[in-house]
N, C-alpha and C. Protein backbone atom coordinates (compact mmCIF):
# COMPACT_ATOMS: atom_id res chain seq x y z
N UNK A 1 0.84 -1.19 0.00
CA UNK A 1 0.00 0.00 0.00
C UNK A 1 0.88 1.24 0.00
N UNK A 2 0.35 2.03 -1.03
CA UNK A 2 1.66 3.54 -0.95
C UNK A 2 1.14 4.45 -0.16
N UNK A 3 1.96 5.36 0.57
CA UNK A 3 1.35 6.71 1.27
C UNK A 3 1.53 7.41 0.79
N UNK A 4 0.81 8.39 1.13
CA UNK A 4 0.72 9.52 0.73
C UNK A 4 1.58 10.91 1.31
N UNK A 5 1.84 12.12 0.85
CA UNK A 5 2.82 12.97 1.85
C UNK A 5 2.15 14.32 1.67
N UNK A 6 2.88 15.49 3.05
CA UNK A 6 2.52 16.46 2.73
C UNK A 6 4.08 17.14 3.36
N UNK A 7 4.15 17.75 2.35
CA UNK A 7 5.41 18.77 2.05
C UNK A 7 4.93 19.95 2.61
N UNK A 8 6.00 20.64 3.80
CA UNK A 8 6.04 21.75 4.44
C UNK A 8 7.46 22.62 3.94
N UNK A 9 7.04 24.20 3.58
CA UNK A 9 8.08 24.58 4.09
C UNK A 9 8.25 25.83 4.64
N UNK A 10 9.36 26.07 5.24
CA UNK A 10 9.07 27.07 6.37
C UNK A 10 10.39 27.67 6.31
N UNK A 11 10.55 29.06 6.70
CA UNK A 11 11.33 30.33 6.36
C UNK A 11 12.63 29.67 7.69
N UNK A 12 13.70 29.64 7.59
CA UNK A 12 14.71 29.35 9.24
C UNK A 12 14.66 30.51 9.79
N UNK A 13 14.56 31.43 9.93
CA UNK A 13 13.83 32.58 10.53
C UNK A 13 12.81 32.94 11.22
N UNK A 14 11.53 31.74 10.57
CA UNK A 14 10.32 31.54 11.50
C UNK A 14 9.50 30.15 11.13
N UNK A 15 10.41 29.27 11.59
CA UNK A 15 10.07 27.77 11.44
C UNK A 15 8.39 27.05 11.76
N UNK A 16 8.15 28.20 12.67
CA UNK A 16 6.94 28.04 13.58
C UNK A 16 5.31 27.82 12.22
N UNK A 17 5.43 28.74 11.05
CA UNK A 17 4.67 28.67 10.04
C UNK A 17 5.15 28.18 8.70
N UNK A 18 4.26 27.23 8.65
CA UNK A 18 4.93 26.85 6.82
C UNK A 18 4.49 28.12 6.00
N UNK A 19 5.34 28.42 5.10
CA UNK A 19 5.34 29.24 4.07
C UNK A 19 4.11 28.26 2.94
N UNK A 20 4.78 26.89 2.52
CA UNK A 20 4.09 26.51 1.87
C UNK A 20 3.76 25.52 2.01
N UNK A 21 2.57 24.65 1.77
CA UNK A 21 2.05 23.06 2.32
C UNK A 21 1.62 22.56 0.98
N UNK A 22 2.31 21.37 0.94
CA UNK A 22 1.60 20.55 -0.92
C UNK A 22 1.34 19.18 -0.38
N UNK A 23 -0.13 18.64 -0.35
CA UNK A 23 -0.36 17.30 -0.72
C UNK A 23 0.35 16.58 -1.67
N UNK A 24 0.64 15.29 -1.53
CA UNK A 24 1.28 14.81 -2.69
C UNK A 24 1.03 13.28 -2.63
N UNK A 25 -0.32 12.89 -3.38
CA UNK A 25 -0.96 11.38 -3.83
C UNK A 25 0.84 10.86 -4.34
N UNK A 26 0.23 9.49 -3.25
CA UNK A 26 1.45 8.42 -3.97
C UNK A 26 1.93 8.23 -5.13
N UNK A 27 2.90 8.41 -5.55
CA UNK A 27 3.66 8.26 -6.99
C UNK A 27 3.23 9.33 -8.09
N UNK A 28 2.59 10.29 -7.48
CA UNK A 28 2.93 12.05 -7.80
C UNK A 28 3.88 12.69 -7.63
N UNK A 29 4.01 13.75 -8.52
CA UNK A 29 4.96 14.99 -8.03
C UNK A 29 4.38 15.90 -8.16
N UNK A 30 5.24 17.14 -7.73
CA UNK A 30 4.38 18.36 -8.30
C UNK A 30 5.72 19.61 -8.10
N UNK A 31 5.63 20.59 -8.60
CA UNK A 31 6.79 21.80 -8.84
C UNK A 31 5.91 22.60 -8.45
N UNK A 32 6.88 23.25 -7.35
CA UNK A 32 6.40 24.83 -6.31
C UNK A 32 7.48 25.81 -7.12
N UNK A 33 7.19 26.33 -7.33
CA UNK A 33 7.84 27.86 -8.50
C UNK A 33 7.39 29.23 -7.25
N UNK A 34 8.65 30.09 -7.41
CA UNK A 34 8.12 31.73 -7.06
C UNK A 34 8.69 31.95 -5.55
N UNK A 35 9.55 31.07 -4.64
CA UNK A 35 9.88 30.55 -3.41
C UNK A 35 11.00 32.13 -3.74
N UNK A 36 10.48 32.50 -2.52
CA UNK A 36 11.39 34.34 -2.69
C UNK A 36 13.01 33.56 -1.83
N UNK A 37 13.68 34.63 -2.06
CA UNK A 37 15.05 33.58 -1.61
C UNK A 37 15.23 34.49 0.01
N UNK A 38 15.95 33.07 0.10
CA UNK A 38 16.23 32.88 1.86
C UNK A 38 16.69 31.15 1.68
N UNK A 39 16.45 30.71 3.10
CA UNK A 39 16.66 29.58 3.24
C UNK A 39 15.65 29.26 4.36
N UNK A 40 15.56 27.97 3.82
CA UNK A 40 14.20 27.21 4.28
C UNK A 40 14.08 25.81 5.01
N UNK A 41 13.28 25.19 5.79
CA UNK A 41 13.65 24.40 6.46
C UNK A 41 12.36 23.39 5.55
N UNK A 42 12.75 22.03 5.25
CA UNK A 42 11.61 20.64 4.37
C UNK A 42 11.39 19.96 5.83
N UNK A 43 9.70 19.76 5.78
CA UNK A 43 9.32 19.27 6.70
C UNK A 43 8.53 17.93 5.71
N UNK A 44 8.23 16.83 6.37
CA UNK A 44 6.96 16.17 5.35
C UNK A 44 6.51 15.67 6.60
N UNK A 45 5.30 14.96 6.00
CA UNK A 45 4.47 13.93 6.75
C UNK A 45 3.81 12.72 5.87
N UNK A 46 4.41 11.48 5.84
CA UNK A 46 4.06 10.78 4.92
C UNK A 46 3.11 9.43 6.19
N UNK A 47 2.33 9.52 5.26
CA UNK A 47 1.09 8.24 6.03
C UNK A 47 0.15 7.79 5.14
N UNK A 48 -1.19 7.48 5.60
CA UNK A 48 -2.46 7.14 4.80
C UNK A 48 -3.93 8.12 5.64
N UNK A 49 -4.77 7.98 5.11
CA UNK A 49 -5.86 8.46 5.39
C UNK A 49 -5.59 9.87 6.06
N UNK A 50 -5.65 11.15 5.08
CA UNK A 50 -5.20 12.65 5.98
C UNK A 50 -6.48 13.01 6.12
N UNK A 51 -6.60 13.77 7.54
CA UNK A 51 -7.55 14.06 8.42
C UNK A 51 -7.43 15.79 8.01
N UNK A 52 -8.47 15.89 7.29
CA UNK A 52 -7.95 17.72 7.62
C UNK A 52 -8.51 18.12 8.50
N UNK A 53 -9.33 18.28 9.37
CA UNK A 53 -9.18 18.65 10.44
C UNK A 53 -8.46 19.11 11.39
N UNK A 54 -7.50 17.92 11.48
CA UNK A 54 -6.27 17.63 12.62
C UNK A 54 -4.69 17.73 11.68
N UNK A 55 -5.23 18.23 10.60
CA UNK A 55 -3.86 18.25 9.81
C UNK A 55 -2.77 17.29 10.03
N UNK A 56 -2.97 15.93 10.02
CA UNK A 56 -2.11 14.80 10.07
C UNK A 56 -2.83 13.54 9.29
N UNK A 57 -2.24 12.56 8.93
CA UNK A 57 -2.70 11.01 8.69
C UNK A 57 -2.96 10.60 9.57
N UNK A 58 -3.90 9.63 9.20
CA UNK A 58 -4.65 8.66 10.78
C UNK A 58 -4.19 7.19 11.15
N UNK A 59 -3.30 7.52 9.52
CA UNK A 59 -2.59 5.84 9.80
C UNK A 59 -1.22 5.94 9.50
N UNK A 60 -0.28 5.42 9.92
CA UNK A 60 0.93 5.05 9.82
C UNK A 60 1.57 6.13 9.11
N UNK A 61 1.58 7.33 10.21
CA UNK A 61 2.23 8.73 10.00
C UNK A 61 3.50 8.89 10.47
N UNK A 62 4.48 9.36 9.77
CA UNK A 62 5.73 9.45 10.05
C UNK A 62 6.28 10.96 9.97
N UNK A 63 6.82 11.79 10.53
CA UNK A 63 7.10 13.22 10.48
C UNK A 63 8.49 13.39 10.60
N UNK A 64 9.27 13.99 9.51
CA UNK A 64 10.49 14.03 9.23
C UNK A 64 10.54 15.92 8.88
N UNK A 65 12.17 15.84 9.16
CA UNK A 65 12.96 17.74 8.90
C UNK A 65 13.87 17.30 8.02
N UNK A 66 14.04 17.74 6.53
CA UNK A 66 15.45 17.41 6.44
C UNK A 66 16.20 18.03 7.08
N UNK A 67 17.49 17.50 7.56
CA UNK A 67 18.94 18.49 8.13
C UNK A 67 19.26 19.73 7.51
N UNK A 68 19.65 19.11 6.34
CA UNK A 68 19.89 20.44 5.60
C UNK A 68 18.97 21.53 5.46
N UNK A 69 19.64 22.41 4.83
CA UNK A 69 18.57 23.78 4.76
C UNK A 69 18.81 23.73 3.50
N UNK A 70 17.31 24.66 2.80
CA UNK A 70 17.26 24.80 0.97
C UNK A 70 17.62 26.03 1.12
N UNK A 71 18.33 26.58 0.41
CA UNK A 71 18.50 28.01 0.18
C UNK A 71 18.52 28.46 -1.37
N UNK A 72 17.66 29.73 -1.21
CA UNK A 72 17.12 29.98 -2.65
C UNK A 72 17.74 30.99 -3.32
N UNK A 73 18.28 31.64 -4.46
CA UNK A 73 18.73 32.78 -4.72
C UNK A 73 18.30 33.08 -5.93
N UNK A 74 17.89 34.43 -5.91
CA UNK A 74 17.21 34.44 -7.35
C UNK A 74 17.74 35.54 -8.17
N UNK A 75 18.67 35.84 -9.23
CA UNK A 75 19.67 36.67 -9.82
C UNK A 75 18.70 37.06 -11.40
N UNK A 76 19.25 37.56 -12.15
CA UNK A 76 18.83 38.20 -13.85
C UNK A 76 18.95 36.74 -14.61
N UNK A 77 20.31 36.39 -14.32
CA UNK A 77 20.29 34.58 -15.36
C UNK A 77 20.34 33.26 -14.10
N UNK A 78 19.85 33.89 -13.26
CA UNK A 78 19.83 32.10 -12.42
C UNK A 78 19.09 32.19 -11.29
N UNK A 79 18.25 30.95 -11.25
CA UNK A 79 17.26 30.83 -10.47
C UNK A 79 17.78 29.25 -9.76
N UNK A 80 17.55 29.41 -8.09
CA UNK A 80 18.13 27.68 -7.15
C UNK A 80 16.80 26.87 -7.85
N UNK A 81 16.92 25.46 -8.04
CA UNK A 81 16.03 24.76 -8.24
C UNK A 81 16.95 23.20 -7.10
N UNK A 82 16.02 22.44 -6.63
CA UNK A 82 16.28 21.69 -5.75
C UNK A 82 14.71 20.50 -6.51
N UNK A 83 15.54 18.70 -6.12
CA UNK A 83 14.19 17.87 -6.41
C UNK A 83 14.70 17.32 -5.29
N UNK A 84 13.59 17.03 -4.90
CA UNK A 84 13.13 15.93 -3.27
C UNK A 84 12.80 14.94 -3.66
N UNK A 85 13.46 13.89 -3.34
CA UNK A 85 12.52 12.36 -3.27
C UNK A 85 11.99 11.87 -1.67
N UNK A 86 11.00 11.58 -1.40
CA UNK A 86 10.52 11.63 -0.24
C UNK A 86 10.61 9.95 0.16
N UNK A 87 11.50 9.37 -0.17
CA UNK A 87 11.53 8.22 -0.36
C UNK A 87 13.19 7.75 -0.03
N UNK A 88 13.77 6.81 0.66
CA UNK A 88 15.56 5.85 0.59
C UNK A 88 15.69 6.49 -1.25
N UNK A 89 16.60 6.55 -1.48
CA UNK A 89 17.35 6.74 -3.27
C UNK A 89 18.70 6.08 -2.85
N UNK A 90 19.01 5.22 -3.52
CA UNK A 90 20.56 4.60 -3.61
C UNK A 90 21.02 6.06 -3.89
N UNK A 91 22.22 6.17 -3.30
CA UNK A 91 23.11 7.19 -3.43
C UNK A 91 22.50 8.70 -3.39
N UNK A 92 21.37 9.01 -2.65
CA UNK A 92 20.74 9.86 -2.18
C UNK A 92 22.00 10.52 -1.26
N UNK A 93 21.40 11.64 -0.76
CA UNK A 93 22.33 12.71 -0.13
C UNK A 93 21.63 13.06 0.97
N UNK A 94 20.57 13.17 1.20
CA UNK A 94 19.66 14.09 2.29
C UNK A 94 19.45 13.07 3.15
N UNK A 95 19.70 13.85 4.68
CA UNK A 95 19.50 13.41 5.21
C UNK A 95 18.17 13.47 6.60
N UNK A 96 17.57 13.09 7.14
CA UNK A 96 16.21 13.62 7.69
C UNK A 96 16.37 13.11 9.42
N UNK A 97 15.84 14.11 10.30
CA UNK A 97 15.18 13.48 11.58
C UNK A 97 13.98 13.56 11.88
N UNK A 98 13.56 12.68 12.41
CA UNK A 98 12.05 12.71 13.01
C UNK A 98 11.66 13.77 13.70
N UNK A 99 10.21 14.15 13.44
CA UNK A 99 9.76 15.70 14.41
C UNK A 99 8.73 14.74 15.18
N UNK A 100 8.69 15.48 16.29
CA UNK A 100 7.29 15.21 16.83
C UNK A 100 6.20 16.04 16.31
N UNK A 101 5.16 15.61 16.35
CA UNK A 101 3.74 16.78 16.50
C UNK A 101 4.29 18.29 16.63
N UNK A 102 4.65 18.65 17.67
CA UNK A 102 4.98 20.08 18.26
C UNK A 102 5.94 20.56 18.01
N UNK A 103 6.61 19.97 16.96
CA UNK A 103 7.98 20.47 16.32
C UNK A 103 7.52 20.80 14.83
N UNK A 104 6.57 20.37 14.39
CA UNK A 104 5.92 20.92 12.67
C UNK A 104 5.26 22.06 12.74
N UNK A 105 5.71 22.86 11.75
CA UNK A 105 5.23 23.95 11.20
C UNK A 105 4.09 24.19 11.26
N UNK A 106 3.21 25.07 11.82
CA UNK A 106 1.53 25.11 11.76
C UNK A 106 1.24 25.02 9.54
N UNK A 107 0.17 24.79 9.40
CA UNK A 107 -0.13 25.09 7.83
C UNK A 107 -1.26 26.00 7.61
C-alpha cells in the first residue's frame, strides 16, 4: 500500500509557520515555482488516510525535517532549483530526523 505525503516549508527565521504546504498522492509529483530567496527548512508527513481537520494522517504517519537547509537565490540569469525524493534513493544525499507533533510547522 503507498502513502501519501505532505510537504512543508518554512522560512529558518520563522520555522513556527509553513510558508508553503503541498499534498502529494502516492507516486505524484508536483513543482512549487516563485519561493522568494532565503533559506528554508523541508518538513513532510508521509502516512495514509489525511484528516484535515487535525492536519495529520490517521494511519501510519511518520514526520520528518530534512537536516539540511534549501537556500534559494534568485539573480537576472539564475534561479536555485532543488528535487526531493521523499523516499531511501541509492546514493541519495539528504539526510532527515524525526519531528514530533509540536515540532511541525503550523499550515
Amino acid at each position: 500500500m503507498s502513502e501519501d505525503a505532505v510537504v512543508l516549508l518554512a522560512a529558518e527565521a520563522f520555522p513556527v509557520k509553513a510558508l508553503i504546504g503541498v499534498y502529494i498522492r502516492a507516486g505524484d509529483s508536483f513543482t512549487v515555482t516563485g519561493i522568494p530567496d532565503g533559506n528554508y527548512i523541508v518538513y513532510d508527513r508521509i502516512g495514509m488516510d489525511w484528516d484535515v481537520n487535525a492536519n495529520k494522517f490517521t494511519r501510519s504517519e511518520t514526520s520528518e525535517r530534512f537536516e539540511d537547509l534549501l537556500s534559494y537565490e534568485t539573480t537576472s540569469d539564475y534561479i536555485t532549483t532543488y528535487e526531493l525524493t521523499l523516499h531511501k534513493v541509492e546514493g541519495g544525499n539528504a539526510e532527515t530526523d524525526d519531528v514530533s507533533d509540536s515540532d511541525m510547522p503550523a499550515i
